[in-house]
Protein backbone atom coordinates (compact mmCIF):
# COMPACT_ATOMS: atom_id res chain seq x y z
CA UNK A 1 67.99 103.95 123.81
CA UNK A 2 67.67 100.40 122.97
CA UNK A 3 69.95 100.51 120.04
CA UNK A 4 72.31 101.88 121.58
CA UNK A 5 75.34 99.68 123.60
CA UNK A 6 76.09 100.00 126.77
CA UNK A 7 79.79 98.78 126.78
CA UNK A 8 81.15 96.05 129.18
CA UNK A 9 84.24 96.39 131.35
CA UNK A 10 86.18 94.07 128.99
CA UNK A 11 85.06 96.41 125.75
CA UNK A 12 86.28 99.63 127.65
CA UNK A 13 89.49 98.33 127.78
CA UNK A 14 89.49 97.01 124.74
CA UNK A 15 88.39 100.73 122.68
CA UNK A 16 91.29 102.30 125.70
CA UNK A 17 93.65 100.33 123.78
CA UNK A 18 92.27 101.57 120.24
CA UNK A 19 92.09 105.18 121.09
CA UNK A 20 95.14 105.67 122.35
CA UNK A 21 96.37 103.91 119.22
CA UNK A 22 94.52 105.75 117.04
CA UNK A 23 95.99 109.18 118.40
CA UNK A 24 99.44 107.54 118.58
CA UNK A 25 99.40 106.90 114.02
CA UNK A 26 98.46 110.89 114.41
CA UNK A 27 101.69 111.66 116.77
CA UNK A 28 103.76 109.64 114.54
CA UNK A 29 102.37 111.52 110.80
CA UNK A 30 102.65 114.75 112.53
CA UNK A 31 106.63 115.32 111.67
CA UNK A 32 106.29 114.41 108.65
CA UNK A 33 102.97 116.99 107.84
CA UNK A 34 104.81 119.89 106.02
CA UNK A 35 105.16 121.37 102.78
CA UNK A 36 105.96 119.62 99.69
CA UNK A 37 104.64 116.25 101.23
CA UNK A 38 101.72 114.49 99.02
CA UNK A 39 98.60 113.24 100.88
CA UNK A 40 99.31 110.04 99.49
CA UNK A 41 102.25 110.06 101.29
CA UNK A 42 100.95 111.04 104.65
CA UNK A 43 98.41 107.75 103.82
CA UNK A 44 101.21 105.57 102.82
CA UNK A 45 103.70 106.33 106.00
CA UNK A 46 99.92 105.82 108.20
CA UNK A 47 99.11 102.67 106.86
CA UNK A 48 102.52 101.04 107.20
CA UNK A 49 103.21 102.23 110.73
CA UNK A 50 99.19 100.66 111.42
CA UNK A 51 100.33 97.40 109.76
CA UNK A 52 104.29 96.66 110.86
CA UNK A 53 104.20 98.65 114.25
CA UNK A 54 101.00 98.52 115.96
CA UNK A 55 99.50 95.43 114.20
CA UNK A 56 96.30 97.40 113.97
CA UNK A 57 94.51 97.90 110.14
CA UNK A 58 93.08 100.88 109.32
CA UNK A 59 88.90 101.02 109.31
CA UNK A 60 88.29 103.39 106.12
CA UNK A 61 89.87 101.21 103.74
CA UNK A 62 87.86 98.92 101.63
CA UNK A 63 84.66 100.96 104.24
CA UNK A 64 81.37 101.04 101.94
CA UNK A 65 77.76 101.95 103.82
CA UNK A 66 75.11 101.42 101.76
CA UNK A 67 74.96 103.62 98.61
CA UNK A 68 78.80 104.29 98.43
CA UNK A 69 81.69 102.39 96.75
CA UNK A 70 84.40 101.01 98.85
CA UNK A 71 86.61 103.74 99.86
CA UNK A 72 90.23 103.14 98.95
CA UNK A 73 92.27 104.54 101.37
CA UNK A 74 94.01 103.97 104.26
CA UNK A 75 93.11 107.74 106.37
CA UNK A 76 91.40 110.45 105.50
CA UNK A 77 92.66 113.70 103.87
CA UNK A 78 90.82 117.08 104.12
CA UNK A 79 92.84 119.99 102.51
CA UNK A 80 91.16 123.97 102.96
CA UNK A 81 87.79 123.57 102.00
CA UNK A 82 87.19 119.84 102.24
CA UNK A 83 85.15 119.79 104.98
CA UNK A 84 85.50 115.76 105.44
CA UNK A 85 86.11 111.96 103.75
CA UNK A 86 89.21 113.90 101.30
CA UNK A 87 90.61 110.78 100.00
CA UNK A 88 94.71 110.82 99.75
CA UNK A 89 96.22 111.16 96.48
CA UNK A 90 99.09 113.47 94.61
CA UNK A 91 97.99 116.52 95.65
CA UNK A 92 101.08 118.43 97.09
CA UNK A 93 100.60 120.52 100.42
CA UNK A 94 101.69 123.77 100.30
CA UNK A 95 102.39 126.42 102.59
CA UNK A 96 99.51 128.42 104.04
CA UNK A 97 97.36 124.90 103.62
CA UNK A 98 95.43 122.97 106.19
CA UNK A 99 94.42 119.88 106.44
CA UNK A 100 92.69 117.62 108.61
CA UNK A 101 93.91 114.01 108.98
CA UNK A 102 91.08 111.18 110.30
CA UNK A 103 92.62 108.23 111.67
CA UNK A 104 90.67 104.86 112.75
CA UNK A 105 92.36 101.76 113.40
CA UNK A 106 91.18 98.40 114.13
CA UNK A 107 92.54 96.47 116.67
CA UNK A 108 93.55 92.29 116.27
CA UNK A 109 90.41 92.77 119.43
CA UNK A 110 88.19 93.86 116.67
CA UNK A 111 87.93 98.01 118.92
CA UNK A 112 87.81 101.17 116.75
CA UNK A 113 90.22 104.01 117.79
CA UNK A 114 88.63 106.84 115.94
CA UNK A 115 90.39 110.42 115.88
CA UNK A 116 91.26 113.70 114.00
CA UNK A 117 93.56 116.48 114.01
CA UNK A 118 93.98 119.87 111.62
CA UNK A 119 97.44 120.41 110.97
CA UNK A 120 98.93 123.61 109.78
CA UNK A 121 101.22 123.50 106.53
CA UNK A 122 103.51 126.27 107.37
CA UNK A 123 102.53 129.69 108.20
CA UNK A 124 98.77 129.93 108.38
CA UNK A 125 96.19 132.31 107.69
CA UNK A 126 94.94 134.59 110.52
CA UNK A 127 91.46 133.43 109.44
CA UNK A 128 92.67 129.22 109.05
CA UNK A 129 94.27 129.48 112.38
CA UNK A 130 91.28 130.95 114.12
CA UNK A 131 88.45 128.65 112.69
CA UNK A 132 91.06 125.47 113.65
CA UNK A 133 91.37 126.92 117.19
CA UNK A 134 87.31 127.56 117.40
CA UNK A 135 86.46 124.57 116.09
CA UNK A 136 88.90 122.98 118.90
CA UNK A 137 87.04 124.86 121.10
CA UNK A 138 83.62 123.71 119.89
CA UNK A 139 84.66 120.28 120.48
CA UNK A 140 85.99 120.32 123.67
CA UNK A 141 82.70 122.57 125.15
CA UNK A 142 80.67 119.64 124.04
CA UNK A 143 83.08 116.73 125.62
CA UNK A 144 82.55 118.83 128.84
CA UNK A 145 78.69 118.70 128.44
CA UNK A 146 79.18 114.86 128.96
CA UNK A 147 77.80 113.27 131.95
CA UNK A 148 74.93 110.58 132.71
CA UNK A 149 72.05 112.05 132.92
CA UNK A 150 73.01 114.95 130.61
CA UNK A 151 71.21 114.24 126.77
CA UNK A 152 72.62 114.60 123.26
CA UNK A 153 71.14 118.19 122.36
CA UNK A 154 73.55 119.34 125.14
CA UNK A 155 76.10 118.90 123.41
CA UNK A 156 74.62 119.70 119.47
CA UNK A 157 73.77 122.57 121.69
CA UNK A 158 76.84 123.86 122.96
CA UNK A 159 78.67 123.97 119.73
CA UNK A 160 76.46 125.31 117.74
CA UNK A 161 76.19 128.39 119.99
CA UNK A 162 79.95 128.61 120.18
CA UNK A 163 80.48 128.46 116.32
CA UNK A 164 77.95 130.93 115.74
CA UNK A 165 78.95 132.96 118.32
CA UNK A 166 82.76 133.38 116.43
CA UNK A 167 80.82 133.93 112.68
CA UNK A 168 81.49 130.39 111.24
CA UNK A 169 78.59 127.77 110.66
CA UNK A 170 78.07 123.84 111.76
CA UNK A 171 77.57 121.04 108.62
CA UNK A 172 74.49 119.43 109.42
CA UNK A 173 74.50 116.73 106.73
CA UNK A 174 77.70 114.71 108.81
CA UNK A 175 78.01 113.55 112.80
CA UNK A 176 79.88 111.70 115.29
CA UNK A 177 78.90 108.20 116.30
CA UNK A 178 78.66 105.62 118.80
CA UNK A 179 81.75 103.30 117.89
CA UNK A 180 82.86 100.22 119.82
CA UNK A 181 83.80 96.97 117.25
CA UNK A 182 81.31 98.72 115.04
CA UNK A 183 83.01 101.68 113.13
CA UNK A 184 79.68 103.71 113.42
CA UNK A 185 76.55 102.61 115.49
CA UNK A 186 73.83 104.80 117.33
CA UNK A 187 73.76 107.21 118.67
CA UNK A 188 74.01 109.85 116.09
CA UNK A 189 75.77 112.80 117.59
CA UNK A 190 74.77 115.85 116.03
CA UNK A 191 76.52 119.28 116.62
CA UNK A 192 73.91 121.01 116.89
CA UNK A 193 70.40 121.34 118.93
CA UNK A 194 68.65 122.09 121.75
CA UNK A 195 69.62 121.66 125.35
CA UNK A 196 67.55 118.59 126.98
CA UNK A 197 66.59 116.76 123.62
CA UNK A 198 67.78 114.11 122.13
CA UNK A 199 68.89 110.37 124.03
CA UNK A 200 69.73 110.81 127.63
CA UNK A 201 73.49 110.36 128.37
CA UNK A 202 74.36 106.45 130.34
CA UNK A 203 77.61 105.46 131.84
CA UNK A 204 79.07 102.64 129.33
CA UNK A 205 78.42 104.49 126.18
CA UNK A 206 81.07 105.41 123.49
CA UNK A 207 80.91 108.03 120.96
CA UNK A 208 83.14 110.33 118.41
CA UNK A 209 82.32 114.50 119.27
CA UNK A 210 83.50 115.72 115.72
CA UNK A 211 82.39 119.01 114.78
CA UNK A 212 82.63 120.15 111.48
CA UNK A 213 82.76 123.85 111.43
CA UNK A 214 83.07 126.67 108.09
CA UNK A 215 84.27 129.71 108.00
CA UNK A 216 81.52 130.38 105.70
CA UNK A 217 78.03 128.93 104.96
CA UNK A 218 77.07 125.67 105.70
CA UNK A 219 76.26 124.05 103.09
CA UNK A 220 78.19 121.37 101.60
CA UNK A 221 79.17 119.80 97.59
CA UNK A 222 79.58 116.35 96.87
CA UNK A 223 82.95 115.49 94.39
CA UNK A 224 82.35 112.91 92.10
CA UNK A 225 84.56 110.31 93.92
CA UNK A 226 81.29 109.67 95.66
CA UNK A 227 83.39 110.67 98.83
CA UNK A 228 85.32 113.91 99.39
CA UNK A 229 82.29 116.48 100.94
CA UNK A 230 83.49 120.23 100.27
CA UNK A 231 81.68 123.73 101.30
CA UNK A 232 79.92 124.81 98.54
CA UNK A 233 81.20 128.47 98.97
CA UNK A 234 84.44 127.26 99.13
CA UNK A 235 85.13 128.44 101.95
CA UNK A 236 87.71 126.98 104.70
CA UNK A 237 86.52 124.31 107.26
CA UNK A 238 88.02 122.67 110.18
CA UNK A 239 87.36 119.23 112.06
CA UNK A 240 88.50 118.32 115.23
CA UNK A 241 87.73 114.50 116.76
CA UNK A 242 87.66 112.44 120.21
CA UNK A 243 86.12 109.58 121.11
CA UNK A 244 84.20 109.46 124.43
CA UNK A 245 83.75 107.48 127.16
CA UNK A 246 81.06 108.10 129.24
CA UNK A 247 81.79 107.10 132.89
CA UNK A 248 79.80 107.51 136.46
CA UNK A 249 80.92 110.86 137.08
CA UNK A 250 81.42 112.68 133.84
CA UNK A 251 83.55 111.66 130.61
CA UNK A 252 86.81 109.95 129.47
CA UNK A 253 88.63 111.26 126.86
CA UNK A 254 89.61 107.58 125.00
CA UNK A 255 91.74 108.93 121.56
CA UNK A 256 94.62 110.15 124.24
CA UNK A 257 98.49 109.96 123.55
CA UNK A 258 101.85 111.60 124.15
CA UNK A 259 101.31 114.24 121.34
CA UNK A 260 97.45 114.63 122.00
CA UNK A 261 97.27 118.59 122.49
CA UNK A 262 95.79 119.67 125.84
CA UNK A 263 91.98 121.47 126.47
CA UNK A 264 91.85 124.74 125.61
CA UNK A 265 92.22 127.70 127.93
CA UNK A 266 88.40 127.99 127.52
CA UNK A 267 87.62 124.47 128.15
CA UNK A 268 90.02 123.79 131.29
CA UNK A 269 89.04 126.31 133.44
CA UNK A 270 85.06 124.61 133.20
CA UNK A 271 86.57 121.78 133.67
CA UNK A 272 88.55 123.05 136.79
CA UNK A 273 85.71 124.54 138.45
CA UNK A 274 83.38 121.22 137.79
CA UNK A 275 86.03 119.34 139.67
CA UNK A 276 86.39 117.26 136.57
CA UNK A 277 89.86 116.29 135.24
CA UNK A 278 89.52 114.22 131.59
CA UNK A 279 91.62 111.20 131.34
């Protein structure tokens, strides 16, 4: 537990401000997410809106951890069966596609707003639309698992068994994160595990619940960019991503705007009967 920061008053507000700008570059893209449009484009329209209206910059660009090069790009593009890190380029969305967009901006404060959303390009498949709205699902039960005193593996925990449950399998390899004016700190959360294990839930603490989920196997390929991560049956995957505040009580939901889409059915009626209402 001692690496990981228990955030001050004056640092909650602060990553408030970043989520809600974070999800606000995702309301803004999502108009413009349809078919025909290049993923370069999506990044190009992202970063300027970042820059010359919210006078945030965007954290993946020039972002290199140890053992990668710096990646180039402004957002993150996952098409189909890019399961995460797809980096933006001429590759034309077509109808029937999905993709997941990941969106972190910095704030002139130095906060991360860290977020993701899977888009439909058109009509989707029966199978795309299902594994998005699962994998929605999955993310949500584990935000709902979130209270002091609860630990990590509840969460890992309650995904898992809901992905499984539906057919589809969790990536291992990639997690959420503690984030505050570090774009990824401790705690690792995985999204999947056992109930009980794992670092015990404090209020003050910050982290991303991103679940990776495939229709298929889990098992992932590496591209040569050194970035994009794809299943290695090809098969589809979906992301979902909040960032998570935990408070006194239970949870805050931080990565919130106008367009952010509401709990599912699933998740809302928990929530109801736990008396809990996410900001």
């Amino acid at each position: 537990m001692s690496n990981i920061s228990i955030k001050t008053p004056e640092d909650i507000a602060g990553m408030r401000i970043a989520g809600r700008l974070g999800a606000e570059v995702l309301d803004y893209i999502t108009p413009f997410v349809k078919p025909g449009v290049t993923t370069g484009e999506l990044d190009r329209l992202c970063h300027e809106y970042m820059l010359n209206v919210q006078g945030t910059i965007p954290a993946p660009l020039n972002y290199c951890p140890p053992g990668y090069t710096p990646y180039p790009k402004a957002i993150c593009t996952s098409v189909n069966d890019v399961i995460c890190h797809g980096i933006p380029g001429d590759k034309v969305l077509k109808n029937g596609d999905v993709v997941n967009l990941d969106i972190t901006v910095i704030t002139k404060d130095g906060y991360h707003g860290d977020n993701s959303r899977m888009f439909f390009i058109g009509e989707p498949s029966i199978l795309a639309k299902r594994l998005a709205e699962v994998t929605y699902e999955c993310m949500w039960l584990g935000i709902a698992k979130v209270k002091p005193g609860a630990h990590l593996g509840d969460i890992g925990h309650v995904i898992q068994q809901h992905a499984e449950k539906a057919g589809y399998s969790v990536v291992r390899e990639f997690c959420g994160h503690g984030i505050g004016t570090v774009f990824h700190e401790e705690p690792q959360v995985l999204h999947y595990g056992k109930p009980g294990t794992l670092e015990e839930l404090k209020a003050g603490m910050i982290f991303t619940i991103e679940p990776m989920i495939n229709a298929g196997r889990r098992e992932i390929r590496a591209m040569p960019d050194g970035w994009t991560i794809k299943t290695k049956d090809r098969s589809l995957s979906a992301q979902w991503e909040h960032m998570i505040l935990v408070t006194e009580t239970g949870f805050e939901v931080l990565t919130t705007s106008a367009g952010t889409p509401p709990p599912p059915a699933i998740v809302a009626q928990l929530l109801a009967q736990a008396d809990s209402v996410p900001a």
